[in-house]
Every structure is written in structure tokens, then in C-alpha cells.
C-alpha atoms as a PDB file:
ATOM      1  CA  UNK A   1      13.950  74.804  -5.765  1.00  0.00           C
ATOM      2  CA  UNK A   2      10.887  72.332  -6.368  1.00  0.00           C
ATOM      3  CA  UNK A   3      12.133  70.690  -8.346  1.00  0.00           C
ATOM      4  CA  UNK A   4      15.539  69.629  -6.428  1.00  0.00           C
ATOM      5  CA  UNK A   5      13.081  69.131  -3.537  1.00  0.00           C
ATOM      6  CA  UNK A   6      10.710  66.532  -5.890  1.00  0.00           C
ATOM      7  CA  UNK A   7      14.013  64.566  -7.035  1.00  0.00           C
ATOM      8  CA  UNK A   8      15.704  64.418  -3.506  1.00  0.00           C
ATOM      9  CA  UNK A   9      11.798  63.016  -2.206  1.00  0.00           C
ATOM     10  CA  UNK A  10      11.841  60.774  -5.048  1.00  0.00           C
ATOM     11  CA  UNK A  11      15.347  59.323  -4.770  1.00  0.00           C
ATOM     12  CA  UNK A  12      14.619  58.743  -0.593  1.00  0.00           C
ATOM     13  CA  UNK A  13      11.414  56.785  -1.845  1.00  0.00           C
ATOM     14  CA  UNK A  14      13.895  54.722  -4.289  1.00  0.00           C
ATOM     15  CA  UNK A  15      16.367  54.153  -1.736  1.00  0.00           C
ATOM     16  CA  UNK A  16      13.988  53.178   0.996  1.00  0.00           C
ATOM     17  CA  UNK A  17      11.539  50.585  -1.225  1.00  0.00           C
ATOM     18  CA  UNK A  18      15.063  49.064  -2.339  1.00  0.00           C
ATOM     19  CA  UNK A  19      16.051  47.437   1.498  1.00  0.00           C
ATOM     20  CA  UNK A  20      16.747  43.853   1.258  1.00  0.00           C
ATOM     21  CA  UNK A  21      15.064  41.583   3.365  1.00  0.00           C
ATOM     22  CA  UNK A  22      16.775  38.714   5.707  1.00  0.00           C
ATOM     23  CA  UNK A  23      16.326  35.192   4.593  1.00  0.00           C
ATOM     24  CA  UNK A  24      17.152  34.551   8.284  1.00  0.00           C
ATOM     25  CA  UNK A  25      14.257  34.361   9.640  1.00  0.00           C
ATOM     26  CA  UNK A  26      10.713  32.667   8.936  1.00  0.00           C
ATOM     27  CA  UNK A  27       8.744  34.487   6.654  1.00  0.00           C
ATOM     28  CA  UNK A  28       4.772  34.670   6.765  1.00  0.00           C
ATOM     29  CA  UNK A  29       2.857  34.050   3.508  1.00  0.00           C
ATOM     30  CA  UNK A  30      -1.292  34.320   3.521  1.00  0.00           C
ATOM     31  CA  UNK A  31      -3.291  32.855   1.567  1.00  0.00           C
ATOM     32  CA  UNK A  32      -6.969  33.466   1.666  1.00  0.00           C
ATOM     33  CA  UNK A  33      -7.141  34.232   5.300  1.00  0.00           C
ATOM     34  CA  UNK A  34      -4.822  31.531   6.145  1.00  0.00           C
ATOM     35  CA  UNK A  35      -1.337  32.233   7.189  1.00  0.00           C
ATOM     36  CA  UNK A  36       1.326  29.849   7.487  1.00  0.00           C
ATOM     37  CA  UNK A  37       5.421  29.988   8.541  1.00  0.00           C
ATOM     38  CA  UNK A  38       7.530  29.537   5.248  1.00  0.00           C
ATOM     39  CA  UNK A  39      11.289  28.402   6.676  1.00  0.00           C
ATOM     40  CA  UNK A  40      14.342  29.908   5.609  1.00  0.00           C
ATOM     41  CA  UNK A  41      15.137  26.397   4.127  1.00  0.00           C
ATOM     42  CA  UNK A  42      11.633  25.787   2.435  1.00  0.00           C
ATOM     43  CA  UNK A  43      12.555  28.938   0.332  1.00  0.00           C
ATOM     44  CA  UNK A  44      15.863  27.210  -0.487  1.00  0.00           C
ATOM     45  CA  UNK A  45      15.028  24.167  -1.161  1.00  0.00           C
ATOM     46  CA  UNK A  46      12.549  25.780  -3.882  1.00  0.00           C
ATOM     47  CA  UNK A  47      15.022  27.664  -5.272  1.00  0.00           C
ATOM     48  CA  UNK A  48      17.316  24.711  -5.460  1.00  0.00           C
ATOM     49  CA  UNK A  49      15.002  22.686  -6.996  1.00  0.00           C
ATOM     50  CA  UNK A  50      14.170  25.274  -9.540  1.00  0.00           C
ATOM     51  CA  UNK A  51      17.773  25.714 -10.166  1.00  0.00           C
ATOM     52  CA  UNK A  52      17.838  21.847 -10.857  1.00  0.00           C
ATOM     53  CA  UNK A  53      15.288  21.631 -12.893  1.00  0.00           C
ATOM     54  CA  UNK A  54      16.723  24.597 -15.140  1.00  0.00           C
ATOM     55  CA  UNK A  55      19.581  22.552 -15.477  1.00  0.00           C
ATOM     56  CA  UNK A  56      18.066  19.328 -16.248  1.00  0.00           C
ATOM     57  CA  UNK A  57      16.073  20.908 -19.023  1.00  0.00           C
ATOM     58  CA  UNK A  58      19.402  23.326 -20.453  1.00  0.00           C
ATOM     59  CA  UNK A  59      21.013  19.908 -20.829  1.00  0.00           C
ATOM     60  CA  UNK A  60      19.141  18.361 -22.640  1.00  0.00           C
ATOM     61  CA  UNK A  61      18.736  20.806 -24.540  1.00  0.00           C
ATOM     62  CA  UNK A  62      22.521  21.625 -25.301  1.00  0.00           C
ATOM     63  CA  UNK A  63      22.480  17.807 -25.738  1.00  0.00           C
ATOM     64  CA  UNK A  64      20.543  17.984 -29.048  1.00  0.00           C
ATOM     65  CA  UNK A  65      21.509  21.098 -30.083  1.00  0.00           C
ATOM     66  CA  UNK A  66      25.256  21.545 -29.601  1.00  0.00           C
ATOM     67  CA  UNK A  67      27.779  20.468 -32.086  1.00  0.00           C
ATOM     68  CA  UNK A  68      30.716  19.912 -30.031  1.00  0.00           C
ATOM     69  CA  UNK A  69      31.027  16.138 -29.735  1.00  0.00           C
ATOM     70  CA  UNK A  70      32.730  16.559 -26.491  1.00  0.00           C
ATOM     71  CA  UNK A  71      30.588  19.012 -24.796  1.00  0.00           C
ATOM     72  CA  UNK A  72      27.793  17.037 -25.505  1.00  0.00           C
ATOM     73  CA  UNK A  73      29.117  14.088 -24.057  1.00  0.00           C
ATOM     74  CA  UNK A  74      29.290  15.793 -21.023  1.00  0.00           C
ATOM     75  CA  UNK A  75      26.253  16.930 -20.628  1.00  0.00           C
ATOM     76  CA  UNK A  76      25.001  13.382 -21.361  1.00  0.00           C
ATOM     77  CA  UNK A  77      27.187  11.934 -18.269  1.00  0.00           C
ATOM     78  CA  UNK A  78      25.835  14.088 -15.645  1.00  0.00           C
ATOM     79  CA  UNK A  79      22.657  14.314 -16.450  1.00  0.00           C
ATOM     80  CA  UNK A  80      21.999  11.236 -13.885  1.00  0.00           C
ATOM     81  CA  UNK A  81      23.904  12.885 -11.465  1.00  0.00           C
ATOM     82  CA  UNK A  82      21.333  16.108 -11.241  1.00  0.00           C
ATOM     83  CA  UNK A  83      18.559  14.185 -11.823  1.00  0.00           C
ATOM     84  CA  UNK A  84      19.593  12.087  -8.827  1.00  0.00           C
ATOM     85  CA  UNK A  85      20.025  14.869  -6.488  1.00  0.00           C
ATOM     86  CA  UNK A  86      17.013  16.098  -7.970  1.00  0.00           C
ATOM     87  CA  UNK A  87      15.150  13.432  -6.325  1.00  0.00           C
ATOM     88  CA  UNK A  88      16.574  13.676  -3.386  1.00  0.00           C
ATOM     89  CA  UNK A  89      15.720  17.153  -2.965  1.00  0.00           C
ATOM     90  CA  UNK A  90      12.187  16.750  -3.819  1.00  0.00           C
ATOM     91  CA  UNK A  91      12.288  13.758  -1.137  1.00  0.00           C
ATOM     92  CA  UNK A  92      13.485  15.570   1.503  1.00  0.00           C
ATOM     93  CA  UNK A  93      11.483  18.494   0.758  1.00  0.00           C
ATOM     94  CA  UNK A  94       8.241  15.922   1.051  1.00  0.00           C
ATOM     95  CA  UNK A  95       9.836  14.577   4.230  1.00  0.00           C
ATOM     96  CA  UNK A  96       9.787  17.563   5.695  1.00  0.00           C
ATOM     97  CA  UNK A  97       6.218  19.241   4.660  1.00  0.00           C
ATOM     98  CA  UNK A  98       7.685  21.697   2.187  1.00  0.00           C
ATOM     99  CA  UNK A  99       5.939  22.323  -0.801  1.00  0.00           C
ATOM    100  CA  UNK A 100       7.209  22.202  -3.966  1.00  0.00           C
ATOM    101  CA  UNK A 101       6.897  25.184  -6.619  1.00  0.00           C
ATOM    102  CA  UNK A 102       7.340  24.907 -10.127  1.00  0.00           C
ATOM    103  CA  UNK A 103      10.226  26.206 -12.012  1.00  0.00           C
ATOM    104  CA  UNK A 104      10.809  29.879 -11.317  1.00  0.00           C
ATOM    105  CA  UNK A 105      10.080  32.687 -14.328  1.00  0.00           C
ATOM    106  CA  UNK A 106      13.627  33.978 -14.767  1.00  0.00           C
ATOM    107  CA  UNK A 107      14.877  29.962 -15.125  1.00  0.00           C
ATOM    108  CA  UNK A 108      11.846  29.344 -17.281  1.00  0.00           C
ATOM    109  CA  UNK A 109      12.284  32.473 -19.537  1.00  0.00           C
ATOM    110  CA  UNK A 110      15.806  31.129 -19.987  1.00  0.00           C
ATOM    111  CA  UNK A 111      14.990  27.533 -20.832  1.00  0.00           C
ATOM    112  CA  UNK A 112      12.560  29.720 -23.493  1.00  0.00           C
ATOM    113  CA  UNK A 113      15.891  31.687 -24.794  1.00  0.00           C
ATOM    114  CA  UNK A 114      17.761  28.607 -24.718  1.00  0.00           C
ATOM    115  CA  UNK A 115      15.518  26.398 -26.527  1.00  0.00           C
ATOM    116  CA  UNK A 116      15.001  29.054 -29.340  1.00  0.00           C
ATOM    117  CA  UNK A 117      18.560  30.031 -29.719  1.00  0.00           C
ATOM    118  CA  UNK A 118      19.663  29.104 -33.167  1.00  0.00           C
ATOM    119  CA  UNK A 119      21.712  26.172 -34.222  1.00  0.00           C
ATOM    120  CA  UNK A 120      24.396  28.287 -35.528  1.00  0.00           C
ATOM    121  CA  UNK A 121      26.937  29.846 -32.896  1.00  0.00           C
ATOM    122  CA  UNK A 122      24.729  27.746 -30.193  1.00  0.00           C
ATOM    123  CA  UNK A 123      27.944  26.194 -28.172  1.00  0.00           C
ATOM    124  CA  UNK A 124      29.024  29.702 -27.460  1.00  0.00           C
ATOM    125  CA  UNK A 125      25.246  30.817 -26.339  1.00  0.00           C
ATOM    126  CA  UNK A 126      25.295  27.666 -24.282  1.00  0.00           C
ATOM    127  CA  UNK A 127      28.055  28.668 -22.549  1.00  0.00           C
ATOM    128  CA  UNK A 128      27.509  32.060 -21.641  1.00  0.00           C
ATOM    129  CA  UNK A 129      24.182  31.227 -20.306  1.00  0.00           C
ATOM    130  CA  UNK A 130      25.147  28.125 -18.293  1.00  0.00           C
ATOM    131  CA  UNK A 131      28.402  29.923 -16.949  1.00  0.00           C
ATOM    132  CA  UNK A 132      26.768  32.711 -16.124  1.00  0.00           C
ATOM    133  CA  UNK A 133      23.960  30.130 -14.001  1.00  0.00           C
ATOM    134  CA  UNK A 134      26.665  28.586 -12.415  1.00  0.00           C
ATOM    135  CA  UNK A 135      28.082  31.922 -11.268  1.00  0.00           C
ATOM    136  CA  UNK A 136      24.650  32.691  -9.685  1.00  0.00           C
ATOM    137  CA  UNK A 137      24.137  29.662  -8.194  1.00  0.00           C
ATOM    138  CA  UNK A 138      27.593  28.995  -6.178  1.00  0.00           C
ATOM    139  CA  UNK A 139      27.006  32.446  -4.842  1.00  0.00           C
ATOM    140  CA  UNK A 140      23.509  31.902  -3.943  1.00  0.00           C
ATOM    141  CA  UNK A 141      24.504  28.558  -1.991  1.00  0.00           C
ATOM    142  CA  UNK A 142      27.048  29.968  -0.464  1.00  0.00           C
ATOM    143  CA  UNK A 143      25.458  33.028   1.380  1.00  0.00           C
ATOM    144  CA  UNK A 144      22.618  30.763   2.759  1.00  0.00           C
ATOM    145  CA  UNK A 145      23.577  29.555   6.123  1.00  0.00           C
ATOM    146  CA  UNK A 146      21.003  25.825   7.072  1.00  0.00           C
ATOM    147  CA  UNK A 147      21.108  24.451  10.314  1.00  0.00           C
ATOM    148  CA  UNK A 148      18.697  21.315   9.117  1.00  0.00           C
ATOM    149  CA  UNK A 149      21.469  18.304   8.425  1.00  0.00           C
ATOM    150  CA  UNK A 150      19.897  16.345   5.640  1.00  0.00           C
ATOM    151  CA  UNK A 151      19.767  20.286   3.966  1.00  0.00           C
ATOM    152  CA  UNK A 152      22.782  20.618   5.008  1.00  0.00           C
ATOM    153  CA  UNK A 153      24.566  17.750   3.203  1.00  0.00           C
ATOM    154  CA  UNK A 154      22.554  17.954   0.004  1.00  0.00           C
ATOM    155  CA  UNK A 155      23.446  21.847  -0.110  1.00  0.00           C
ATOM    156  CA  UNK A 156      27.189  20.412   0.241  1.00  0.00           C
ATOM    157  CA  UNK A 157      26.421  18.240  -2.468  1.00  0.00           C
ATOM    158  CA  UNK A 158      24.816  20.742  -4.825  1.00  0.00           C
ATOM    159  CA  UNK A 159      27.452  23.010  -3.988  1.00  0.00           C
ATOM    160  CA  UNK A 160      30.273  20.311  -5.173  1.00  0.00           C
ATOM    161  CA  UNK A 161      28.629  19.232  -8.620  1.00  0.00           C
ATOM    162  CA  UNK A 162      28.393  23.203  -9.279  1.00  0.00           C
ATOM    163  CA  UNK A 163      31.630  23.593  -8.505  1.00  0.00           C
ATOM    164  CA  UNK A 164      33.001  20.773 -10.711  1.00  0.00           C
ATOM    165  CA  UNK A 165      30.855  21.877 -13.502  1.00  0.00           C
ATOM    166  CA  UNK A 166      32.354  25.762 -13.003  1.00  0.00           C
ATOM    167  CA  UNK A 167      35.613  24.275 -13.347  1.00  0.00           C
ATOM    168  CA  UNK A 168      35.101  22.488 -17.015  1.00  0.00           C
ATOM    169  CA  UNK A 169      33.245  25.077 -18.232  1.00  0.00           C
ATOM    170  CA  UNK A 170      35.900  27.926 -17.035  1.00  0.00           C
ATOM    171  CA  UNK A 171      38.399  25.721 -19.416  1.00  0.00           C
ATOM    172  CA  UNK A 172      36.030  25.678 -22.499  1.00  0.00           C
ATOM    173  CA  UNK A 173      36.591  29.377 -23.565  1.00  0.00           C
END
């Protein structure tokens, strides 16, 4: 009887720590006694720009490590392109007094797995990694909801290259 009592406790603690939280709304950071309003599209933007910056780095890294000729050339093509909209994300972030984090752990861990995958079966690894980013991402961009134009249109933009990316990569294999 205690013990069904301890795992039904246990499993309402689970449930209730496990509530998602809106990205809505403003959300309040502190910081050594300060606190100051972090907008719903300050959080996106840094999670766009961490997104971009995974994929600057995964392609050129596929780009010297993969052996399909065509895959590579690719990668080599829009590279511009996301460094580009990189840019313009970072701009507009400046623009509009956001500040800019660095790459986030899970992109950075992997970059990490990426960059030590071996040579040999590397295309495939490549693949699964970047599809399975892409996946992520579209869904990410589409459930956020911005209001700001210029966030607007570059989230349009993003949204686009991702898209057109999904749709070579879903041919591959």
C-alpha cells in the first residue's frame, strides 16, 4: 500500500515538473540583481542563429569530408546563401538590442560528432544528422508565431532555404 502510494506521489511530481512553458509571452531572466524582459523573438532569433551557425560549420565540414562529388558541390553553393542570412540575422538582432549567444550545446555537441565521424560511411552519417536538423528546424519555425516584420520576413526566408534543402536531401536516400 506504500509503496503504490510512493509511485503514484512520484509519477504526479514527474508529470507536474514536465509542463511546457509558452514562448508567447516575455520571459524574465536575472542576472545579478538585475532583471531584464527577454522577447519571444530575442529567444528566436538566438535559436536561429545557433541553428545557422550549426549549419555553416556541418557544411563545411561535409565539404571536406564527404566523397560524393555531387553532394559536396552542394554544400559548396549554398554556403553563401546561409552565411548571408546569417548576417542578416545577426544585423537585425543588433538593430534591435538583442543579444547574441553563442552556438547552443546540443548544435555544438553535434558539430563535435560530426567532425569526428569517420571518413568511411561519412555521406550516410551526414545525412542522417543534417536530415534529421532540418526536420527539427522546419518544425521549430513553424510553431513560432512573430509579429516584428523584418523577423518576420527573414523567418520566411529561413523557412524557404530549409525547405529547399529538405527537399534534395529527401531525394538522396
Amino acid at each position: 500500500m506504500k509503496t503504490n502510494f510512493l509511485l503514484l506521489l512520484s509519477a504526479f511530481l514527474l508529470l507536474s515538473c514536465n509542463n511546457q512553458t509558452s514562448t508567447d509571452k516575455p520571459a524574465t531572466v536575472k542576472t545579478s540583481k538585475k532583471s531584464k524582459m527577454v522577447s519571444p523573438e530575442s529567444a528566436f532569433t538566438n535559436e536561429q542563429i545557433s541553428n545557422l551557425e550549426y549549419q555553416i560549420e556541418a557544411f563545411k565540414i561535409g565539404a571536406e569530408k564527404l566523397s560524393d562529388p555531387e553532394l559536396k558541390n552542394y554544400l559548396s553553393e549554398h554556403l553563401p546563401e546561409l552565411n548571408q542570412l546569417l548576417s542578416e540575422y545577426k544585423s537585425t538582432a543588433i538593430t534591435n538590442n538583442i543579444e547574441i549567444n553563442s552556438i547552443s550545446n546540443n548544435d555544438q555537441e553535434n558539430l563535435y560528432k560530426l567532425a569526428m565521424a569517420d571518413t568511411k560511411g561519412f555521406d550516410n552519417i551526414f545525412i542522417m544528422y543534417y536530415k534529421d536538423f532540418l526536420s527539427k528546424t522546419i518544425n521549430e519555425i513553424a510553431d513560432h508565431k512573430i509579429e516584428d516584420q523584418h523577423f518576420y520576413a527573414l523567418k520566411n526566408k529561413y523557412g524557404n532555404i530549409l525547405y529547399a534543402h529538405k527537399l534534395y536531401f529527401d531525394v538522396l536516400k
